[in-house]
C-alpha atoms as a PDB file:
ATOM      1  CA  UNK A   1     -10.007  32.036  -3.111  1.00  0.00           C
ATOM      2  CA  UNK A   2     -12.794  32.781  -0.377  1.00  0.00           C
ATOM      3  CA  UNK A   3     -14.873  30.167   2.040  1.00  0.00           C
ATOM      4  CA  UNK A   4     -18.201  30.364   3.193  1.00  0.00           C
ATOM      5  CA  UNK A   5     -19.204  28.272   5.876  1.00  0.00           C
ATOM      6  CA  UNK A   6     -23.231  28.157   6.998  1.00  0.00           C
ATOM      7  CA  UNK A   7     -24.411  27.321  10.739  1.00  0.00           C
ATOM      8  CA  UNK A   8     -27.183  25.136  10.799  1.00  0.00           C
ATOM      9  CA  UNK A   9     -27.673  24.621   7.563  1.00  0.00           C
ATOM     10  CA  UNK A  10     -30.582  22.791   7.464  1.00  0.00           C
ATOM     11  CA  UNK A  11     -32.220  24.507  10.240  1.00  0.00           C
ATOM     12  CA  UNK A  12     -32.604  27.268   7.908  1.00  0.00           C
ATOM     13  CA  UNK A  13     -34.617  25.271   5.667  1.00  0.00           C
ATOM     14  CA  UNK A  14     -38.768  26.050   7.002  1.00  0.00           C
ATOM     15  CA  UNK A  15     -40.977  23.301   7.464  1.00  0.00           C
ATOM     16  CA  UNK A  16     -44.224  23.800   6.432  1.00  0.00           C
ATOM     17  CA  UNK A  17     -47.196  24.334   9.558  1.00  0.00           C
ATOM     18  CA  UNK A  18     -48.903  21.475   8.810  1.00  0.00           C
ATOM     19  CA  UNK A  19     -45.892  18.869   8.818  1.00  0.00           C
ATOM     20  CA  UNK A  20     -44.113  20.055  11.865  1.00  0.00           C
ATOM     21  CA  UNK A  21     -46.191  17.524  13.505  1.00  0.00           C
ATOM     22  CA  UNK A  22     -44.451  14.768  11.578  1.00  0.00           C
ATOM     23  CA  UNK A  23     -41.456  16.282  13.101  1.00  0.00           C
ATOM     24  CA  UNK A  24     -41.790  16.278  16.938  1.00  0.00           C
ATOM     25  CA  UNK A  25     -40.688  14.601  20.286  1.00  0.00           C
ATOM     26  CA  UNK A  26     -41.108  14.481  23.628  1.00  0.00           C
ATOM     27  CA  UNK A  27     -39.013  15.616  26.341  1.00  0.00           C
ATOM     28  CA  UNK A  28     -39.589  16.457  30.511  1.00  0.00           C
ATOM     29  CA  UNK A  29     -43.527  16.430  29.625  1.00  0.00           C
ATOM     30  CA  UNK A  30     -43.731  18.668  26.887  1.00  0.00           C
ATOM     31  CA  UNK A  31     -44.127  18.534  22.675  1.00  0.00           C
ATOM     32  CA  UNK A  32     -41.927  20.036  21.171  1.00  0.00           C
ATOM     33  CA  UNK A  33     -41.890  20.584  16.958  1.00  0.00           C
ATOM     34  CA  UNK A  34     -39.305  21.313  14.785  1.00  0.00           C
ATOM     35  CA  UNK A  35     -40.076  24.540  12.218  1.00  0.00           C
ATOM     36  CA  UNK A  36     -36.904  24.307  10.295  1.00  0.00           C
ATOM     37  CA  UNK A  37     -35.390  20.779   8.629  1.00  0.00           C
ATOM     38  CA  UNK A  38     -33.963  18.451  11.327  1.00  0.00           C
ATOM     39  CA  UNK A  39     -29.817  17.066  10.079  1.00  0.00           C
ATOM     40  CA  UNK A  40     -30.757  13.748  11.514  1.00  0.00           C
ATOM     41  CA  UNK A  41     -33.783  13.449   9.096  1.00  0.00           C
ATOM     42  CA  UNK A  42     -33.425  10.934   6.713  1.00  0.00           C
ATOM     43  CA  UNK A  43     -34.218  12.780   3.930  1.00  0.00           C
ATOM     44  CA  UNK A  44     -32.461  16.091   5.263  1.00  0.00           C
ATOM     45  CA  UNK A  45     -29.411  16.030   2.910  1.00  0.00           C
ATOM     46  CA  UNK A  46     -30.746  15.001   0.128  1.00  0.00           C
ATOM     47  CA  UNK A  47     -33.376  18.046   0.387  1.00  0.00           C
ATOM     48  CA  UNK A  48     -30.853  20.628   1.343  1.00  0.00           C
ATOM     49  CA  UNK A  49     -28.520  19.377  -1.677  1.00  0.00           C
ATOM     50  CA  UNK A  50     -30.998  20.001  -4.316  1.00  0.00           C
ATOM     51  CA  UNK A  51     -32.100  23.611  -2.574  1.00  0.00           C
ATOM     52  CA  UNK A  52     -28.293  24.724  -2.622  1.00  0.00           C
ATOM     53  CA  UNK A  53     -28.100  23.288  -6.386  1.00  0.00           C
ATOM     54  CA  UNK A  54     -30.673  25.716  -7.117  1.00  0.00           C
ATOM     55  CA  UNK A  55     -28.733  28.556  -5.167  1.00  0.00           C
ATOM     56  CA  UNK A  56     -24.934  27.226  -6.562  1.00  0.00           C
ATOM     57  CA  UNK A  57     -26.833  27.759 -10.187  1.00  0.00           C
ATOM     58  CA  UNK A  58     -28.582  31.014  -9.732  1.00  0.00           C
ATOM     59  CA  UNK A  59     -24.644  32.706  -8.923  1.00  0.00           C
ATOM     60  CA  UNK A  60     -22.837  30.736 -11.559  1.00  0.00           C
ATOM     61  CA  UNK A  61     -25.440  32.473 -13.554  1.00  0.00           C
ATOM     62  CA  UNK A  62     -24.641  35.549 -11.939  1.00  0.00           C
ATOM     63  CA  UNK A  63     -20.705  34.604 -13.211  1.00  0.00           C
ATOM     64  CA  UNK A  64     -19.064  33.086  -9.944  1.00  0.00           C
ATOM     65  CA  UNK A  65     -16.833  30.233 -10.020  1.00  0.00           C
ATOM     66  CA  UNK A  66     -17.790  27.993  -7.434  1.00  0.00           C
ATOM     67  CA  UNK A  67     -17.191  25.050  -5.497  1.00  0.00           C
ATOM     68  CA  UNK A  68     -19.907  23.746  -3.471  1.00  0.00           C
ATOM     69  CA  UNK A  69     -20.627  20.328  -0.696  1.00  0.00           C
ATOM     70  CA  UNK A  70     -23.621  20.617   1.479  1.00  0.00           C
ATOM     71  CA  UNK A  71     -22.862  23.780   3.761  1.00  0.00           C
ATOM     72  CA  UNK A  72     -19.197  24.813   2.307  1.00  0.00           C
ATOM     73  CA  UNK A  73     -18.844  26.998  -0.565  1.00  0.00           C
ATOM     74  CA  UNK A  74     -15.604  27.512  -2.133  1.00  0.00           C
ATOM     75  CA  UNK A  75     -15.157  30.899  -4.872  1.00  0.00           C
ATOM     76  CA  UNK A  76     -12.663  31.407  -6.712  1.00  0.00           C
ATOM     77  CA  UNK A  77     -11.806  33.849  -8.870  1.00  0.00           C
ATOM     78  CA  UNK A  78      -8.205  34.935 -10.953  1.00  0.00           C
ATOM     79  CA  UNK A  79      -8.748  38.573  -9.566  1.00  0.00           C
ATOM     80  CA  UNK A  80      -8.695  39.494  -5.735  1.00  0.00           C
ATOM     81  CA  UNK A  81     -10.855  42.498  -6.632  1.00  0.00           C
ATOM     82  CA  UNK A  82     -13.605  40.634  -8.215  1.00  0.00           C
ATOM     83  CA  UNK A  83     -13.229  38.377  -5.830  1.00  0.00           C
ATOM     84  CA  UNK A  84     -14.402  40.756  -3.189  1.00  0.00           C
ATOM     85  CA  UNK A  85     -17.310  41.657  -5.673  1.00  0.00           C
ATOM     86  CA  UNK A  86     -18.242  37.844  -5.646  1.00  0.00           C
ATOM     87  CA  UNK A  87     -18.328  37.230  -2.205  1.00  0.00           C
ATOM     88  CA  UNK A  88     -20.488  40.124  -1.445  1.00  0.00           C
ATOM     89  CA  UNK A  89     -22.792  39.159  -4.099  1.00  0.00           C
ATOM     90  CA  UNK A  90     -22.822  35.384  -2.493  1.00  0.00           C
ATOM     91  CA  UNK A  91     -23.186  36.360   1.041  1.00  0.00           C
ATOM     92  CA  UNK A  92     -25.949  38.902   0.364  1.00  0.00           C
ATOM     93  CA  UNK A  93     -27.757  36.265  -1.461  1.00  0.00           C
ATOM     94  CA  UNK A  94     -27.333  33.962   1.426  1.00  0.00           C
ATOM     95  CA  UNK A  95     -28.562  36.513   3.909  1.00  0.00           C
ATOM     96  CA  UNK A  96     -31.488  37.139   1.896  1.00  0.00           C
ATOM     97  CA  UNK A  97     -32.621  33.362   1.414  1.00  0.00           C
ATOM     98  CA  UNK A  98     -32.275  32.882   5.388  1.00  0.00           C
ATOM     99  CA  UNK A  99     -29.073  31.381   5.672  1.00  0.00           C
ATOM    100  CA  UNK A 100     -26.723  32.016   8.269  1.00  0.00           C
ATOM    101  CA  UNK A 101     -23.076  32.234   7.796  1.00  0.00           C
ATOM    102  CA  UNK A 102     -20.613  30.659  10.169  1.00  0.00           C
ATOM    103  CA  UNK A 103     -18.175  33.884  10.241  1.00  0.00           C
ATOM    104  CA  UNK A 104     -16.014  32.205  12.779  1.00  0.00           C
ATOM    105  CA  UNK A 105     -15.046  28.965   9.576  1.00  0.00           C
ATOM    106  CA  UNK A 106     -15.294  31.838   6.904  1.00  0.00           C
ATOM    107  CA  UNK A 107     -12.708  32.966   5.046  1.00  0.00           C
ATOM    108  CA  UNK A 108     -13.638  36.298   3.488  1.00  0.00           C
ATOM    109  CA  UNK A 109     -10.501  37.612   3.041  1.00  0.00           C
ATOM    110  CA  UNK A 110      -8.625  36.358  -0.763  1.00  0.00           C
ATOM    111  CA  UNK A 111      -6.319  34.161  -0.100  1.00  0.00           C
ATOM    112  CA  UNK A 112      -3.849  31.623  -2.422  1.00  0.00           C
ATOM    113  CA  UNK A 113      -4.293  28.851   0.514  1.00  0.00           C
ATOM    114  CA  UNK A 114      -7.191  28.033   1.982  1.00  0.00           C
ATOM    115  CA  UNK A 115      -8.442  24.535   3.849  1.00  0.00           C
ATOM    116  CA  UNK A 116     -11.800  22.831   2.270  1.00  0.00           C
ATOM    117  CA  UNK A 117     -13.350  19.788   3.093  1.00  0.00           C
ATOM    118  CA  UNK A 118     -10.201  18.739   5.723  1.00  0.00           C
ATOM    119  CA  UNK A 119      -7.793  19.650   2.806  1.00  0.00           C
ATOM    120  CA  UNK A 120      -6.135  22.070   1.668  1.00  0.00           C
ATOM    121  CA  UNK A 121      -5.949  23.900  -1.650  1.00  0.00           C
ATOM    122  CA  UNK A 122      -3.104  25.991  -2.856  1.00  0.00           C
ATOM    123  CA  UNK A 123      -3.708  28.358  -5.542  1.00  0.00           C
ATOM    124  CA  UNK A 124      -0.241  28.964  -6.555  1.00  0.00           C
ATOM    125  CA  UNK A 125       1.022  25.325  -6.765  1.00  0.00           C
ATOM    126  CA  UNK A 126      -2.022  24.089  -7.863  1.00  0.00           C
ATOM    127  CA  UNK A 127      -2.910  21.513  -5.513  1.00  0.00           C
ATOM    128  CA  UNK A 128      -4.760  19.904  -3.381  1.00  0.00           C
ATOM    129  CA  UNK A 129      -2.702  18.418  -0.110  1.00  0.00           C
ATOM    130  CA  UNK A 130      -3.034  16.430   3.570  1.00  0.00           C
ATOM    131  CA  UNK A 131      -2.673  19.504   6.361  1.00  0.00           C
ATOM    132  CA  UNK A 132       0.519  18.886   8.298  1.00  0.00           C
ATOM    133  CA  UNK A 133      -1.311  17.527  11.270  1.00  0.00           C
ATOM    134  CA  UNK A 134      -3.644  15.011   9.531  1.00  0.00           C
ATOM    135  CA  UNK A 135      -0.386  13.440   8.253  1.00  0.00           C
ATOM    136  CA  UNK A 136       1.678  13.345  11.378  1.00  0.00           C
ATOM    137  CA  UNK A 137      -1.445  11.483  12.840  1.00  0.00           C
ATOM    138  CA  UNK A 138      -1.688   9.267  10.473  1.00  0.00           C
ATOM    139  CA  UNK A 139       1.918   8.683  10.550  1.00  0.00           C
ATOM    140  CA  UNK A 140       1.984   8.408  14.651  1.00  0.00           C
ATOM    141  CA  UNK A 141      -0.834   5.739  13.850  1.00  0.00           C
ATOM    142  CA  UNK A 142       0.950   3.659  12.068  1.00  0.00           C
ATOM    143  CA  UNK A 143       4.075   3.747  14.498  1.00  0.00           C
ATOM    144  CA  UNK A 144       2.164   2.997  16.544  1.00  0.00           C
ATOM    145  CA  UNK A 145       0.834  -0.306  15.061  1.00  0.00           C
ATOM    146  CA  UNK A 146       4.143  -1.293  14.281  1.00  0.00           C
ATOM    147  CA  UNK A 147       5.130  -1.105  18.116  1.00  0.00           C
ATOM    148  CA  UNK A 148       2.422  -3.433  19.185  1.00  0.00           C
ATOM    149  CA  UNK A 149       3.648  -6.197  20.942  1.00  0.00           C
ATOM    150  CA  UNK A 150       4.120  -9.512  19.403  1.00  0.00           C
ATOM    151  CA  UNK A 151       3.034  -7.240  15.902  1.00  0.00           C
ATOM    152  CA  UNK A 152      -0.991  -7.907  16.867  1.00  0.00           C
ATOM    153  CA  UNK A 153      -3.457  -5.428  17.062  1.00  0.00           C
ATOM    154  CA  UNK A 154      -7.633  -5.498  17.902  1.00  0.00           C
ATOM    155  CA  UNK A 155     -10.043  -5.086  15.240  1.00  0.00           C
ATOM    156  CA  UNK A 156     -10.593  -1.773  16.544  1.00  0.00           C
ATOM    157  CA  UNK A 157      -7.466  -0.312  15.987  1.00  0.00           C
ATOM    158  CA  UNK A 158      -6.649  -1.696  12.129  1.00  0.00           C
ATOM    159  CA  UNK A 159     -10.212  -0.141  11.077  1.00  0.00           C
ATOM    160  CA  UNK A 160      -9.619   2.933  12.747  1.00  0.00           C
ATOM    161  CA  UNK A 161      -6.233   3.428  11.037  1.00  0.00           C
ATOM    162  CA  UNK A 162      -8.055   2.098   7.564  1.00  0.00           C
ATOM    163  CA  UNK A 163     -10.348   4.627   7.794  1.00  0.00           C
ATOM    164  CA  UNK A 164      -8.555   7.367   8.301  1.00  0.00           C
ATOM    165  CA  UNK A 165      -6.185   7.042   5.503  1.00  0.00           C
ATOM    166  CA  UNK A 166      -9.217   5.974   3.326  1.00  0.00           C
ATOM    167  CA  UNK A 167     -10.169   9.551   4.088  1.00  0.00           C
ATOM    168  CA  UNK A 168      -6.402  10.792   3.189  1.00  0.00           C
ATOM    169  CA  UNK A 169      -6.391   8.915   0.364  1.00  0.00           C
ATOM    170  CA  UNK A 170      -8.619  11.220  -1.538  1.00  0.00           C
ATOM    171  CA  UNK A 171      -5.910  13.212  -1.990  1.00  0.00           C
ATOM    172  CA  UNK A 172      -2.512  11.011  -0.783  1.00  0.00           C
ATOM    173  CA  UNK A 173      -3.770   8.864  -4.016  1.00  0.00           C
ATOM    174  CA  UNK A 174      -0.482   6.428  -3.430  1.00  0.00           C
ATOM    175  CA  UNK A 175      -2.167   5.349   0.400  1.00  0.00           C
ATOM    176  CA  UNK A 176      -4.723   3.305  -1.839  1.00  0.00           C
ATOM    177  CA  UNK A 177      -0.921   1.285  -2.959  1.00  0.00           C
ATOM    178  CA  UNK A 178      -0.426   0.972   0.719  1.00  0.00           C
ATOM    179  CA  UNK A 179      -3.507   0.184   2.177  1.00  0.00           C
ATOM    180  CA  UNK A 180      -4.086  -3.575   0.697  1.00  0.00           C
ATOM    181  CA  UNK A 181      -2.018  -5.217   3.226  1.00  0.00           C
ATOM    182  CA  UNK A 182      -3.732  -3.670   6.586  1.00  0.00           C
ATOM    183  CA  UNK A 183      -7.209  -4.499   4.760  1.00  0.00           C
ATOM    184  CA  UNK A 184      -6.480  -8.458   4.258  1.00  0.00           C
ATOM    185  CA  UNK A 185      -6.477  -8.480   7.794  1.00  0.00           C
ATOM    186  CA  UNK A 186     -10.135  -8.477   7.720  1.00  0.00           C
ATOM    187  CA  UNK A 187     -10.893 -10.666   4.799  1.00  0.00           C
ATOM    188  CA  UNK A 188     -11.231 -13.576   7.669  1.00  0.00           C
ATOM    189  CA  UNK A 189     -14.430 -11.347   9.465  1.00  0.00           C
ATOM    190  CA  UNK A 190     -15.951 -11.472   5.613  1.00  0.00           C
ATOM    191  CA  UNK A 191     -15.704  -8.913   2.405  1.00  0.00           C
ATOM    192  CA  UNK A 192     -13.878  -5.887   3.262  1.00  0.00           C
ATOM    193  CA  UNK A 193     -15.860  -3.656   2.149  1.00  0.00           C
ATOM    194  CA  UNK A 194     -18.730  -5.480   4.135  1.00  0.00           C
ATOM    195  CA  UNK A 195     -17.224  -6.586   7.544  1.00  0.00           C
ATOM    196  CA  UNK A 196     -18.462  -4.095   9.818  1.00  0.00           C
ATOM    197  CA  UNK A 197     -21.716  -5.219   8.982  1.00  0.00           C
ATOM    198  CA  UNK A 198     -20.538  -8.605   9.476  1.00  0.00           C
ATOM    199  CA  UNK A 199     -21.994 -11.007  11.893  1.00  0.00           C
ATOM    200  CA  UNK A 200     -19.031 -12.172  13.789  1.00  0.00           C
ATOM    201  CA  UNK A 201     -18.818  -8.371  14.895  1.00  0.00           C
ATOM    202  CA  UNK A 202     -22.108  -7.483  16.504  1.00  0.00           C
ATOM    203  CA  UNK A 203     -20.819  -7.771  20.111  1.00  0.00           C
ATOM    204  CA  UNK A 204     -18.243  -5.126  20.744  1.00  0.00           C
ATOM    205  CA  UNK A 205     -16.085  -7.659  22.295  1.00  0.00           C
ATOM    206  CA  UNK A 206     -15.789  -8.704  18.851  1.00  0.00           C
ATOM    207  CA  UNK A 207     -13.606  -5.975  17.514  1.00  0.00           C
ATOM    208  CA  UNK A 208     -10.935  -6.597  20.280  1.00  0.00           C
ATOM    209  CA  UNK A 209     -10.671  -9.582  18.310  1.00  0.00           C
ATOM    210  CA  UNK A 210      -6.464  -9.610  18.018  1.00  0.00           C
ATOM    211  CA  UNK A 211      -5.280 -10.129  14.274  1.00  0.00           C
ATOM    212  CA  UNK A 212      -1.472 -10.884  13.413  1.00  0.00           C
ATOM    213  CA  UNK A 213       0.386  -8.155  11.098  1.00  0.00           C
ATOM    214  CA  UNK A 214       2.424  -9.951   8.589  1.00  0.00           C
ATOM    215  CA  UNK A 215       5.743  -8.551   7.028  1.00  0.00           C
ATOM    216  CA  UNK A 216       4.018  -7.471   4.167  1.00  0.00           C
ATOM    217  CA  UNK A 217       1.701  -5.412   6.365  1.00  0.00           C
ATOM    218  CA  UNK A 218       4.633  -4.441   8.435  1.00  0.00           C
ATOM    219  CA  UNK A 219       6.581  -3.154   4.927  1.00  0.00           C
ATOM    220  CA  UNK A 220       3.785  -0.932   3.971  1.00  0.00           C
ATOM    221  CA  UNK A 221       2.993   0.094   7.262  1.00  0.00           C
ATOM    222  CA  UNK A 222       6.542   1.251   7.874  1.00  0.00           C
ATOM    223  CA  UNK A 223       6.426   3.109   4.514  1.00  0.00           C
ATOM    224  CA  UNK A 224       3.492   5.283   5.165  1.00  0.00           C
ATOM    225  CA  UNK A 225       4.969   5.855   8.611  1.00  0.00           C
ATOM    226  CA  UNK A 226       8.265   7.196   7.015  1.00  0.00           C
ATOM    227  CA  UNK A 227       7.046   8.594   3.700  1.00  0.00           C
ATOM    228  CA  UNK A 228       3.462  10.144   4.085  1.00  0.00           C
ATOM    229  CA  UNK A 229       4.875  13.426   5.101  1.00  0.00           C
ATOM    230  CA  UNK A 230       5.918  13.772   1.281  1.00  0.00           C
ATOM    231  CA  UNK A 231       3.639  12.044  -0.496  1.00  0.00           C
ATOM    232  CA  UNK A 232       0.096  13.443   0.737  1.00  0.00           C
ATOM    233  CA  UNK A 233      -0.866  16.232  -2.001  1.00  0.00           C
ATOM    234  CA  UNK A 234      -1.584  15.559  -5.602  1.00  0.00           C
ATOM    235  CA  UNK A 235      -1.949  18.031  -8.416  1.00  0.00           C
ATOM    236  CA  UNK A 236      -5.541  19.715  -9.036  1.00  0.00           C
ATOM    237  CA  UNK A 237      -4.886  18.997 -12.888  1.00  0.00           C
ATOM    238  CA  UNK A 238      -2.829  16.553 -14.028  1.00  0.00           C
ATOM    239  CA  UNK A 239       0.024  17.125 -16.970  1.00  0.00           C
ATOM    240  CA  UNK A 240       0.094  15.424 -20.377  1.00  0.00           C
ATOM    241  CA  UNK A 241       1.013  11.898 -19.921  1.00  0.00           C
ATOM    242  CA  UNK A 242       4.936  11.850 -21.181  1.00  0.00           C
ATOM    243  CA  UNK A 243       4.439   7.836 -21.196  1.00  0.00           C
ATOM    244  CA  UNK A 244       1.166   5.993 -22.548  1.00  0.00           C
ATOM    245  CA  UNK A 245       1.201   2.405 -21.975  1.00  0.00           C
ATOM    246  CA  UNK A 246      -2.551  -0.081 -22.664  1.00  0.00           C
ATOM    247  CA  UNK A 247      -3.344  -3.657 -22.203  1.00  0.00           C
ATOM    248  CA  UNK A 248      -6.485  -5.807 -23.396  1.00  0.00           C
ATOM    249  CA  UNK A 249      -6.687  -9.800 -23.481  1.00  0.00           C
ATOM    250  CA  UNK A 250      -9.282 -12.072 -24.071  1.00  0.00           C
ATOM    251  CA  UNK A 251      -9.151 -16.300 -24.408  1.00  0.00           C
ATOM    252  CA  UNK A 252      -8.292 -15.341 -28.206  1.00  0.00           C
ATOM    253  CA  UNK A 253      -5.866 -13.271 -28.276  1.00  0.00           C
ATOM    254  CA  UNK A 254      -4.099 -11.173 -26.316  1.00  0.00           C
ATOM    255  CA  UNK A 255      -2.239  -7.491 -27.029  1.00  0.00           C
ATOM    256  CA  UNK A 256      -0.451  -4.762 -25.379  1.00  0.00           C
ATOM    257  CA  UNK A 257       0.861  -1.386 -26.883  1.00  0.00           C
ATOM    258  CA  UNK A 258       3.051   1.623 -25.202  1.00  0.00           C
ATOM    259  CA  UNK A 259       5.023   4.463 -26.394  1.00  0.00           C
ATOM    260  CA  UNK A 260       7.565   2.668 -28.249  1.00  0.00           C
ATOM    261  CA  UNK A 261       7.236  -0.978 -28.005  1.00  0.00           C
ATOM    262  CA  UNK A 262       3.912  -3.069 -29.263  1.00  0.00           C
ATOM    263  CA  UNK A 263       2.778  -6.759 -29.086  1.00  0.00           C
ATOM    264  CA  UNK A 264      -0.350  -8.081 -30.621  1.00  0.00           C
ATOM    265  CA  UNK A 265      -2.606 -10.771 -31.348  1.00  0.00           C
ATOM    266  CA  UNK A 266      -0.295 -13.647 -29.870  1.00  0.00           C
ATOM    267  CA  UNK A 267      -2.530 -16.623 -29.696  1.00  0.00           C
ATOM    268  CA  UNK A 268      -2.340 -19.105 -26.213  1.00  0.00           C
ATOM    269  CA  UNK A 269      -0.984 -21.950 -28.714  1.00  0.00           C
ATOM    270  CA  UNK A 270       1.770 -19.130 -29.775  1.00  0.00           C
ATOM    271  CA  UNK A 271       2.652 -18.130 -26.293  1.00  0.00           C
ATOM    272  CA  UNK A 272       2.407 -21.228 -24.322  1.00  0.00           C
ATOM    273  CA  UNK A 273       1.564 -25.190 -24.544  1.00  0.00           C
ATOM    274  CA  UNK A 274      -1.322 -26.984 -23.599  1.00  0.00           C
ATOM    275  CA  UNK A 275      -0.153 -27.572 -20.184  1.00  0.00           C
ATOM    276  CA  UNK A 276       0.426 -23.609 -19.804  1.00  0.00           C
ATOM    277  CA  UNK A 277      -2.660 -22.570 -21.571  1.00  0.00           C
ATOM    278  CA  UNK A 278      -4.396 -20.048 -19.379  1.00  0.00           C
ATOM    279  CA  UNK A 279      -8.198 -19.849 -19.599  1.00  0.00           C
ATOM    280  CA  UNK A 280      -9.319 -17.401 -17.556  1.00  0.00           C
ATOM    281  CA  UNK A 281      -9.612 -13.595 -18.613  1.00  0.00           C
ATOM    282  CA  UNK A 282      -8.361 -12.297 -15.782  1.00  0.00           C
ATOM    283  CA  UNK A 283      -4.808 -14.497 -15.589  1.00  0.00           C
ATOM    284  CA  UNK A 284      -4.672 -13.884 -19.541  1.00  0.00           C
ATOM    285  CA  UNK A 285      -4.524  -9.896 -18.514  1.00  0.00           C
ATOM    286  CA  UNK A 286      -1.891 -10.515 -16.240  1.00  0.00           C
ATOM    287  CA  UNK A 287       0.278 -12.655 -18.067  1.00  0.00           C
ATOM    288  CA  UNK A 288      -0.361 -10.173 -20.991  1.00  0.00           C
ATOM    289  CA  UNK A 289       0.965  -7.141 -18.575  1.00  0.00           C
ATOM    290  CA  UNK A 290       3.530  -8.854 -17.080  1.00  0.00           C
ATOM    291  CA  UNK A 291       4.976  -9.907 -20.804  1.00  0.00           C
ATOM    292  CA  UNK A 292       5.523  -6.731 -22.083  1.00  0.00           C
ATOM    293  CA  UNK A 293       4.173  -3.817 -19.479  1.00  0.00           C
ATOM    294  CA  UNK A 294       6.858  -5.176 -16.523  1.00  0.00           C
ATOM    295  CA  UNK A 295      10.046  -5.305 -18.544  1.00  0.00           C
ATOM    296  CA  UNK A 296       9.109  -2.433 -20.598  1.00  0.00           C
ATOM    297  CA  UNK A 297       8.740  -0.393 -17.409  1.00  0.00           C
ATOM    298  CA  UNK A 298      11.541  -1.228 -16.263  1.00  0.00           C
ATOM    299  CA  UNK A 299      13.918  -0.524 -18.976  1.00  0.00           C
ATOM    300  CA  UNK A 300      12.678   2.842 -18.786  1.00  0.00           C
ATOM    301  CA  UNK A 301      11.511   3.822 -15.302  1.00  0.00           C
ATOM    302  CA  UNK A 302      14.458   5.858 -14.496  1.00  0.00           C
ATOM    303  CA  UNK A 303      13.531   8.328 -17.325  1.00  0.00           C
ATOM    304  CA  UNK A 304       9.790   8.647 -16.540  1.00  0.00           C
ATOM    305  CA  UNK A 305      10.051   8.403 -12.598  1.00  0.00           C
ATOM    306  CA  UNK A 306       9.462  12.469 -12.710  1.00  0.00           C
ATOM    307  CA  UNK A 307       6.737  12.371 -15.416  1.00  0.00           C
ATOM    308  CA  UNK A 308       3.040  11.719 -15.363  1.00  0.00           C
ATOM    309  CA  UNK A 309       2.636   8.488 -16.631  1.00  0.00           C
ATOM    310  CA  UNK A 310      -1.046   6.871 -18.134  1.00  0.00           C
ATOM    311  CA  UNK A 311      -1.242   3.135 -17.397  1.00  0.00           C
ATOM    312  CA  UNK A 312      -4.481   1.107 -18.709  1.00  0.00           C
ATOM    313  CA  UNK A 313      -4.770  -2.327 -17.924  1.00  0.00           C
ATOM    314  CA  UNK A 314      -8.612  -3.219 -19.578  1.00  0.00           C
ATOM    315  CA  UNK A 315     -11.029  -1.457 -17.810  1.00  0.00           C
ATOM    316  CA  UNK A 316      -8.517  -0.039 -14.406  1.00  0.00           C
ATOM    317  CA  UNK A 317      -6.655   3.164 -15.257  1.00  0.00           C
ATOM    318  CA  UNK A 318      -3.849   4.434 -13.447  1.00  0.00           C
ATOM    319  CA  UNK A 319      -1.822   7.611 -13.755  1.00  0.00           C
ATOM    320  CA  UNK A 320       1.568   8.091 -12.258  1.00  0.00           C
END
């Protein structure tokens, strides 16, 4: 594998003459105009995307495997010798469109481990993992959380955490397991996926705001402290699932079907009396799972705790 990093990126896009006037400011008395595309430009990355589509396109024509986000380019290639061969063909195109390459971030060199996008990706195992000091931080965060006196910490500090292991998460897929508990603490400042735009929180006083950690905050907290060392890396493809287990329910029926074990079509009057009958869809699903999916799993979770597993419950997926 080989990196290319560009400087500037969108600087090296040229603004027409007649619009850099569209694109100007003001400073100690003088006008100044940008020629090439400001980054702070609304439209900026949506421009530059589509340009480097058309450049990602033109060398996958050209036969290069390629990753590619906004100003990093990942190659890849089976052969370190066509690998060189593919990087000189990249950068030369790059150098001839008027980008510049950030040689210092580069990686030009093949290599079977390489970091891209704040992660890193390992040829030979396959995968794509947390670097060691994004997970001792993120560990040391959540110590320190836990050490907080009388267990309450600011606004502040539970979103910072939050979003940093949201960030993790893309690749430490179990943090998303973890990761409930610290975000209830803001369902009382609104939605969580709204409350910073919340209005409670337009003062910054606001987010010293002090919110309690309850045990089961505390549990998972203290598990990604201990654990997340181990767990941050998942596979870049995933093995055939050795255990296949689907749900589906409606205020019909409800059925369920794994690898060796199926219930269907159980009616409400069949399962439980008028006083139990559950009417809506989503309690259905969950008395459906927990009927057959929980003891099922747990008959045989010590034989498929070191397979890949493929869990549907409706519409949410989940592989293990």
């Amino acid at each position: 594998m080989a990196k290319v990093d560009m400087k500037d990126a969108s600087f090296s896009i040229p603004i027409h003459k007649n619009y850099c006037k569209f694109l100007a400011f003001s400073h100690g008395g003088k006008l100044y105009q940008f020629l090439g595309l400001p980054f702070g430009l609304s439209s900026a990355l949506y421009v530059y995307s589509r340009l480097i589509m058309v450049i990602a396109a033109e060398l996958r024509k050209r036969g290069l495997r390629l990753i590619v986000y906004l100003d990093d380019w990942l190659i890849i290639n089976r052969d370190p010798s066509t690998l060189l061969s593919d990087i000189e063909k990249a950068t030369s195109l790059f150098v001839s469109l008027g980008l510049t390459i950030n040689y210092k971030k580069a990686v030009l060199i093949p290599t079977e481990s390489v970091h891209f996008l704040g992660f890193t990706v390992d040829s030979v195992r396959f995968t794509f993992s947390v670097p060691t000091n994004k997970k001792a931080d993120i560990a040391c965060q959540a110590r320190i959380l836990l050490e907080k006196p009388q267990v309450q910490v600011s606004v502040k500090e539970i979103a910072r955490f939050i979003g940093k292991a949201e960030t993790l998460s893309l690749v430490a897929i179990i943090l998303r397991i973890f990761l409930g508990p610290p975000q209830f603490l803001l369902r009382n400042l609104g939605p969580p996926q709204f409350w910073l735009r919340n209005p409670k929180l337009r003062r910054s006083e606001d987010y010293e705001k002090l919110l309690t950690i309850q045990k089961g905050c505390r549990r998972d907290l203290r598990w990604i402290a201990d654990n997340i060392s181990s767990a941050a890396s998942e596979p870049i493809l995933n093995d055939p699932a050795a255990l296949s287990i689907s749900s589906d329910a409606s205020n019909a029926s409800w059925g369920s079907a794994c690898i060796r074990a199926r219930v269907c079509s159980f009616t409400p009057t069949e399962k439980c009396n008028k006083q139990r009958r559950i009417d809506n869809f989503n309690q259905i699903q969950l008395y459906d799972d927990n009927f057959l999916i929980v003891p099922e799993l747990h008959i045989i979770a010590k034989d498929y705790a070191d397979y890949q597993n493929f869990i549907c419950f409706d519409t949410n997926t989940t592989k293990r």
